[in-house]
N, C-alpha and C. Protein backbone atom coordinates (compact mmCIF):
# COMPACT_ATOMS: atom_id res chain seq x y z
N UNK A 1 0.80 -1.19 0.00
CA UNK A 1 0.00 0.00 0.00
C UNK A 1 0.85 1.26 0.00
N UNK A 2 1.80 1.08 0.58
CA UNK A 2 2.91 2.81 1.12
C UNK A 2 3.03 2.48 -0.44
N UNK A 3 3.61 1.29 -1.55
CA UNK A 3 4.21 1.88 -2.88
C UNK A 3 3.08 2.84 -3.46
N UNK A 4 1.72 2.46 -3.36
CA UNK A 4 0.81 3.31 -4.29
C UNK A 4 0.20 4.46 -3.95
N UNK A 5 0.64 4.48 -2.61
CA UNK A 5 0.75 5.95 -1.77
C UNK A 5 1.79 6.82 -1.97
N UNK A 6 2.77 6.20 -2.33
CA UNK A 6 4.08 7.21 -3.03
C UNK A 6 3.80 7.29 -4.24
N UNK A 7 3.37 6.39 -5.25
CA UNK A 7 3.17 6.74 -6.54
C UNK A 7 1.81 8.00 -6.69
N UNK A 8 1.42 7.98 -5.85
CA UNK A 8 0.16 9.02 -5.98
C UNK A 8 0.39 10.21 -5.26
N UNK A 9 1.60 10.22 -4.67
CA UNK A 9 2.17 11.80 -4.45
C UNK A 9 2.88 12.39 -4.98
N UNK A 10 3.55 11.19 -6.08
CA UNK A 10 4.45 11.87 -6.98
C UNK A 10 3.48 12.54 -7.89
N UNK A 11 2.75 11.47 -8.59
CA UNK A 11 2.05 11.83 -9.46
C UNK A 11 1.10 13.27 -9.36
N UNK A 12 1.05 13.64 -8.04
CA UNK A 12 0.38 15.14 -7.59
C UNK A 12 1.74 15.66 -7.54
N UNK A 13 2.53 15.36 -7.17
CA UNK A 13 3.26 16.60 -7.16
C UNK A 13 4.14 16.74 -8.12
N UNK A 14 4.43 15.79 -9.49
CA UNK A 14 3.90 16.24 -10.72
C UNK A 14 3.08 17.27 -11.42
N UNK A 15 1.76 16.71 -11.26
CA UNK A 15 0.98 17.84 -11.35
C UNK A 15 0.91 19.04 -11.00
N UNK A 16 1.61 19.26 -10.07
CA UNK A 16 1.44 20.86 -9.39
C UNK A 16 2.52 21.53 -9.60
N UNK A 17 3.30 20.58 -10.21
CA UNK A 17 4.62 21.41 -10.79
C UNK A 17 4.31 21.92 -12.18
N UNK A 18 3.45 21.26 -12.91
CA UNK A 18 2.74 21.46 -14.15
C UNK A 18 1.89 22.42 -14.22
N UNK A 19 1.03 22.25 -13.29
CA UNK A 19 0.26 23.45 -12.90
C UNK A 19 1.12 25.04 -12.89
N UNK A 20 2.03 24.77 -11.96
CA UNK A 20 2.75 26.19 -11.42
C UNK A 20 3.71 26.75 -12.92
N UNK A 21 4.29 25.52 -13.51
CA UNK A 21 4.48 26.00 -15.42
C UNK A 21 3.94 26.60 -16.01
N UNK A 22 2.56 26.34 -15.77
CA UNK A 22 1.44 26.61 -17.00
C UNK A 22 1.09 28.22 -16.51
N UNK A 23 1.05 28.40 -15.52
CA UNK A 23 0.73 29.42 -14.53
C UNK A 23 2.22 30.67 -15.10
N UNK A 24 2.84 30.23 -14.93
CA UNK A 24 4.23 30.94 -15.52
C UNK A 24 4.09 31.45 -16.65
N UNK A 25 4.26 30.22 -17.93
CA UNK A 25 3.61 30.70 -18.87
C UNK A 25 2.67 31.36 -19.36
N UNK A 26 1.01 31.07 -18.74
CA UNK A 26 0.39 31.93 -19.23
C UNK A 26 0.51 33.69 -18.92
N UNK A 27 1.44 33.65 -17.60
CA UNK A 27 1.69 34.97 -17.24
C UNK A 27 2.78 35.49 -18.18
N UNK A 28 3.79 35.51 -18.63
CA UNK A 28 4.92 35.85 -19.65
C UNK A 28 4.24 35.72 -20.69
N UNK A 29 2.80 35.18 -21.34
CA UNK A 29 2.47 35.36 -22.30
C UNK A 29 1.31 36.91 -22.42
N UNK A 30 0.65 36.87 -21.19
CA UNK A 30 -0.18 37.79 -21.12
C UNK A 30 0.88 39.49 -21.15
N UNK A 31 2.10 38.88 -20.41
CA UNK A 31 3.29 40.77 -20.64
C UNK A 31 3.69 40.65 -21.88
N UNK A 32 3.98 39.65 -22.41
CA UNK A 32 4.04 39.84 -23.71
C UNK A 32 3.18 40.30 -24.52
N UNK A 33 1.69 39.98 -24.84
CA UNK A 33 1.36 40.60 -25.56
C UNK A 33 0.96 42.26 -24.99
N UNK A 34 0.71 42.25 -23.78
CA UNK A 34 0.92 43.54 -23.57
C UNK A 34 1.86 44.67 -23.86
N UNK A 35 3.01 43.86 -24.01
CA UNK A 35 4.27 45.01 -24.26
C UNK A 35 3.93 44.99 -25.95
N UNK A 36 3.29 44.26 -26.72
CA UNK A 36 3.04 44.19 -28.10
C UNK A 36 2.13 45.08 -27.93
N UNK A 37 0.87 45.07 -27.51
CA UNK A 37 -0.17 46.11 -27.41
C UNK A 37 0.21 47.57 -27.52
N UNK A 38 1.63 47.69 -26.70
CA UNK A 38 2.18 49.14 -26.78
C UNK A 38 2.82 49.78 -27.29
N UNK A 39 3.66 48.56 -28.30
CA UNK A 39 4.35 48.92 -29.16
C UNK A 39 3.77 49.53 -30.74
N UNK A 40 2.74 48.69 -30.50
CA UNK A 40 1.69 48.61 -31.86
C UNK A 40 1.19 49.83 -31.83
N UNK A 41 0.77 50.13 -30.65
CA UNK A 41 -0.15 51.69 -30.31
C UNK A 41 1.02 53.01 -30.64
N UNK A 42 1.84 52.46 -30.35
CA UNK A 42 3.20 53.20 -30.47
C UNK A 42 3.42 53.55 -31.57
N UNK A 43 3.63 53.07 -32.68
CA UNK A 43 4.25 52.71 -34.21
C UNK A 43 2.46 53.45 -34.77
N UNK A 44 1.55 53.20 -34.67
CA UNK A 44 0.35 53.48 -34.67
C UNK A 44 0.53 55.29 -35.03
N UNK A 45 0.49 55.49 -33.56
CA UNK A 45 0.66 57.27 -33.38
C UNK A 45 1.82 57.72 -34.10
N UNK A 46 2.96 57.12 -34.35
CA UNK A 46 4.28 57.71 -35.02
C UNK A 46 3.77 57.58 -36.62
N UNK A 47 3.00 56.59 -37.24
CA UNK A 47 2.60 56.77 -38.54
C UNK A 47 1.87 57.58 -38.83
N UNK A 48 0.74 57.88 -38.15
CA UNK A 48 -0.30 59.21 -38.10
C UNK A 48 0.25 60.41 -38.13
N UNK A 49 1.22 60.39 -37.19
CA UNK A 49 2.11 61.57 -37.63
C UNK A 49 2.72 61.79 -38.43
N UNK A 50 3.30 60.70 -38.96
CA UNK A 50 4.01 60.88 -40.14
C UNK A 50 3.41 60.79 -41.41
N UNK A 51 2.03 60.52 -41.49
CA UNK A 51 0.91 60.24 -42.70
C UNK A 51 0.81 61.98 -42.77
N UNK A 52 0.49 62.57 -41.47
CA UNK A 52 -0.25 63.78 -41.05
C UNK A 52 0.78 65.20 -42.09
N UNK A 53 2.32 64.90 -41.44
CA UNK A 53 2.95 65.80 -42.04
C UNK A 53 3.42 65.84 -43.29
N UNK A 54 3.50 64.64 -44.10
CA UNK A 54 3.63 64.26 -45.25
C UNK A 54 2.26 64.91 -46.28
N UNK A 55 1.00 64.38 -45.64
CA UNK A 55 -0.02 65.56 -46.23
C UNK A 55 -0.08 66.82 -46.29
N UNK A 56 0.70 67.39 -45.23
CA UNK A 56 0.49 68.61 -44.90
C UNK A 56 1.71 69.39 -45.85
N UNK A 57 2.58 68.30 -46.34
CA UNK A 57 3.72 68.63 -47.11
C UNK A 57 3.30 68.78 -48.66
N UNK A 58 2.72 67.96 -48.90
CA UNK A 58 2.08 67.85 -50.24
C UNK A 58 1.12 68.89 -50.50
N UNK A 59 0.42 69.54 -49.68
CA UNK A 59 -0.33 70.41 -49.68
C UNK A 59 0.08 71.42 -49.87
N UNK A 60 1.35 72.03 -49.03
CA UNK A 60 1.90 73.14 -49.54
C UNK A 60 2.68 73.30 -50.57
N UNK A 61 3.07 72.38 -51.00
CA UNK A 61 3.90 72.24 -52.65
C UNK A 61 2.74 71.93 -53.15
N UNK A 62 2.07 71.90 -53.68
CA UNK A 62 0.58 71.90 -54.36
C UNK A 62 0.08 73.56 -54.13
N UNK A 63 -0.27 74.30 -53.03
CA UNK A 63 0.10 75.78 -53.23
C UNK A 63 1.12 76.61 -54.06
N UNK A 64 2.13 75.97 -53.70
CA UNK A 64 3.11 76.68 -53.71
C UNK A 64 3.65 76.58 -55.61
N UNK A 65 3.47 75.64 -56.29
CA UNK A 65 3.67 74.97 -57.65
C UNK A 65 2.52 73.84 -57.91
N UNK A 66 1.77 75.14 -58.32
CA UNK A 66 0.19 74.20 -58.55
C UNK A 66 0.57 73.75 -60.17
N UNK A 67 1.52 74.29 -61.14
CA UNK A 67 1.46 73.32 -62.26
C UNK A 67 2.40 72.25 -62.13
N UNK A 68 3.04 72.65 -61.14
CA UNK A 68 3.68 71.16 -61.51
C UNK A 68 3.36 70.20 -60.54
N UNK A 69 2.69 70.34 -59.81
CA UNK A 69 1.86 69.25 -58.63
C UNK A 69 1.22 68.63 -59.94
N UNK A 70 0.48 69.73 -61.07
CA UNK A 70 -0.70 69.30 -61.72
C UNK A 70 0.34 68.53 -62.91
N UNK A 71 1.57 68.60 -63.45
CA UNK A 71 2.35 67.76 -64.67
C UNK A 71 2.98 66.38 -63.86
N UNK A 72 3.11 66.79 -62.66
CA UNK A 72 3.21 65.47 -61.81
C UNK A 72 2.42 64.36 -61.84
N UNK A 73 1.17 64.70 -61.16
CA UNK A 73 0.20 64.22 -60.95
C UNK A 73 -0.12 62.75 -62.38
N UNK A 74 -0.39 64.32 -63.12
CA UNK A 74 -0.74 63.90 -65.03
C UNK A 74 0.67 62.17 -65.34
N UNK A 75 1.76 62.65 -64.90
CA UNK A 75 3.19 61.57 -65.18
C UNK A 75 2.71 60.51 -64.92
N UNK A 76 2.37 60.80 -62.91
CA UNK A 76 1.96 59.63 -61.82
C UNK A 76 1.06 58.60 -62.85
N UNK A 77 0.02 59.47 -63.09
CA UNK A 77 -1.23 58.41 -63.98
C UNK A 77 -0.84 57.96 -64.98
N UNK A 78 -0.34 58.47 -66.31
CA UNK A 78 0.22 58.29 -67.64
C UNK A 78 1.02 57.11 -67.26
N UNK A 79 1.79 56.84 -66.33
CA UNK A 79 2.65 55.66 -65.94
C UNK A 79 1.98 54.21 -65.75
N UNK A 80 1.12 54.84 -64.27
CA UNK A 80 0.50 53.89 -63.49
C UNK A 80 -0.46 52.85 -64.90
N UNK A 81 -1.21 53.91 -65.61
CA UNK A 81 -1.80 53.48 -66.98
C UNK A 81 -1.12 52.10 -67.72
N UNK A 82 -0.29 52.93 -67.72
CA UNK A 82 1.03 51.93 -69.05
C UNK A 82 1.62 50.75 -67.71
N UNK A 83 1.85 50.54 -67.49
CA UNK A 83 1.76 49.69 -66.11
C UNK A 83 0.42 48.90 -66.38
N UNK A 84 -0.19 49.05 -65.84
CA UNK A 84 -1.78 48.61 -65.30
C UNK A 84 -2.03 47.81 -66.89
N UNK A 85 -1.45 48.35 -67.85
CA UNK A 85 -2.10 48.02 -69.11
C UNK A 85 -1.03 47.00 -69.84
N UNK A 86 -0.06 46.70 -69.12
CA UNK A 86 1.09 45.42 -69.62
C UNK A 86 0.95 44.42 -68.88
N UNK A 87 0.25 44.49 -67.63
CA UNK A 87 -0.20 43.70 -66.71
C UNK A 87 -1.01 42.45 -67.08
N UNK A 88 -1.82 42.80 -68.26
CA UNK A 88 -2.97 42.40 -68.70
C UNK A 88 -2.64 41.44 -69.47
């Protein structure tokens, strides 16, 4: 009887070592994605800004040389066209 009384404490305390793993892990997984959560939010706001001033750049060279924003523009398409149309 004591052998299957030791085999059944190992076998728990097995388990609770498994347990206290899993417990580990799921915690280093939950800071992990948290520190992802912030990074993302991070990179997020730095593109907005950088979407933001880039518009705001284009805008004033578009004031500033409205024909050639407008012979630009005209190139951009005339290209994208001939492109789009070898594709095919």
């Amino acid at each position: 009887m004591s052998s299957k009384s030791a085999s059944r404490d190992n076998v728990q305390a097995t388990l609770e070592t498994a347990e206290e793993k899993l417990q580990q892990a799921a915690e280093q997984v939950s800071e992990k994605t948290e520190e992802l959560k912030h990074k993302t939010r991070e990179l997020t706001d730095d593109t907005s800004v950088a979407v933001s001033n880039t518009v705001a750049e284009v805008e004033s060279y578009v004031r500033e040389k409205p024909l050639q924003a407008i012979g630009i523009a005209f190139a951009a398409g005339f290209v994208a066209t001939v492109l789009l149309r070898r594709s095919r």
